[in-house]
C-alpha atoms as a PDB file:
ATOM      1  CA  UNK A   1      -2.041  13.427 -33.001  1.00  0.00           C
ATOM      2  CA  UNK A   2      -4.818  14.523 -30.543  1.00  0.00           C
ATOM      3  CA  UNK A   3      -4.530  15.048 -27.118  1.00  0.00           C
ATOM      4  CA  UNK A   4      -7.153  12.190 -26.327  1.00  0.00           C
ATOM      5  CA  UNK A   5      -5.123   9.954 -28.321  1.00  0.00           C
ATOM      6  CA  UNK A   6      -1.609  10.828 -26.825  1.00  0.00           C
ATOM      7  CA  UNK A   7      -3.543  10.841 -22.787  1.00  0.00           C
ATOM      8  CA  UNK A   8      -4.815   7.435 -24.236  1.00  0.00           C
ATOM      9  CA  UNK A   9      -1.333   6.301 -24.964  1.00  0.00           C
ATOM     10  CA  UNK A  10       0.062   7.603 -21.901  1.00  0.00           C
ATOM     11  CA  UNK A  11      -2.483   5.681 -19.533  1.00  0.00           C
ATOM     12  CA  UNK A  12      -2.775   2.054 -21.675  1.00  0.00           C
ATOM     13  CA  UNK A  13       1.016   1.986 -21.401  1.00  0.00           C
ATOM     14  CA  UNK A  14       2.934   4.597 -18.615  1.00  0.00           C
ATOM     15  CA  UNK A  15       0.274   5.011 -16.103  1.00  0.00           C
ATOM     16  CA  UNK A  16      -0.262   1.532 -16.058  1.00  0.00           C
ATOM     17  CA  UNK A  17       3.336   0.440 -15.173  1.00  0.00           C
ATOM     18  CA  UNK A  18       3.965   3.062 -12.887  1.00  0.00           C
ATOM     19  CA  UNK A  19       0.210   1.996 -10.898  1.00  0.00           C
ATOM     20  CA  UNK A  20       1.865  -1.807 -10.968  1.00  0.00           C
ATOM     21  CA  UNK A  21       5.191   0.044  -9.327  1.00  0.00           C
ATOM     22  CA  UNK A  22       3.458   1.575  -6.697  1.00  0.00           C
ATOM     23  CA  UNK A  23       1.252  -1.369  -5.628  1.00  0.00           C
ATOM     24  CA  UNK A  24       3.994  -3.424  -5.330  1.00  0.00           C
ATOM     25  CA  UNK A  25       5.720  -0.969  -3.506  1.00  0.00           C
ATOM     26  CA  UNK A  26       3.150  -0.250  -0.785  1.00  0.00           C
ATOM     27  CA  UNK A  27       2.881  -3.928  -0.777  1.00  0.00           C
ATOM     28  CA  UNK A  28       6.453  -4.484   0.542  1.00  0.00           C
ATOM     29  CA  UNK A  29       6.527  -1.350   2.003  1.00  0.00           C
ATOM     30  CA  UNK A  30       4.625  -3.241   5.058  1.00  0.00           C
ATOM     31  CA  UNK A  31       7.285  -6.221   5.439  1.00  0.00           C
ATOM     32  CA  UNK A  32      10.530  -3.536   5.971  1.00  0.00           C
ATOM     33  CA  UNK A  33      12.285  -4.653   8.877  1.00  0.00           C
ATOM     34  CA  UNK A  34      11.859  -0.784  10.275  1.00  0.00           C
ATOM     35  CA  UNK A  35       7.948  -1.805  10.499  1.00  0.00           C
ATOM     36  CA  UNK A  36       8.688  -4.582  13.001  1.00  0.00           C
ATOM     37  CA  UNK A  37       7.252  -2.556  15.657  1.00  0.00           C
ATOM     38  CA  UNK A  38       4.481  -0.941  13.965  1.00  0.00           C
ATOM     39  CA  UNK A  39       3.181  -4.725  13.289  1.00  0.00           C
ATOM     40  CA  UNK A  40       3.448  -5.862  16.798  1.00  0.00           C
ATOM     41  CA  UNK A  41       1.477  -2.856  17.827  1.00  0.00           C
ATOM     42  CA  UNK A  42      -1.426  -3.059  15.303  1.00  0.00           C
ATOM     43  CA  UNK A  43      -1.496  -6.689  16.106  1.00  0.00           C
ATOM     44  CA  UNK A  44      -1.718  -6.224  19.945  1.00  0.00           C
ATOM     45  CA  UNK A  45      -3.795  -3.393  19.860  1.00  0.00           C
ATOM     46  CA  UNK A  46      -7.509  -5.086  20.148  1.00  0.00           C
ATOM     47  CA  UNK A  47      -6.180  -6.250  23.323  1.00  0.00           C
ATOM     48  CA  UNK A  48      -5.068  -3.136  25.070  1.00  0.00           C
ATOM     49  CA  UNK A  49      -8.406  -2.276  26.673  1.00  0.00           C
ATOM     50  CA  UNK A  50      -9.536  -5.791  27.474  1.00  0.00           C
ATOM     51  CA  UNK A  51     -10.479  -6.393  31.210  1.00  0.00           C
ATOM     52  CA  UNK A  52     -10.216 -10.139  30.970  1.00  0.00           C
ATOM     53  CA  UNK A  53     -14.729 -10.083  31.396  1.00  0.00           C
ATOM     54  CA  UNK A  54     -14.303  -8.269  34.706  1.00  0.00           C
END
């Protein structure tokens, strides 16, 4: 067996599962409940500088 064909293996079969793993963990990584307050401050922060059009 050459290398190309074992690195071939490797990505069609390991590299893909463990790509689907980490999406899906970065995914829900976002929705832990320790992120609560990170949300609420992304979501309020375009409104930290406003001025109200003063």
């Amino acid at each position: 067996m050459s290398l190309y064909t074992a690195l071939r293996h490797f990505a069609d079969s390991y590299a893909l599962a463990m790509i689907c793993v980490l999406y899906l963990v970065l995914c829900l990584w976002h929705f832990r409940p320790a992120a609560r307050t990170y949300r609420s401050d992304a979501k309020l922060s375009i409104f930290k500088e406003d001025d109200h059009g003063q």
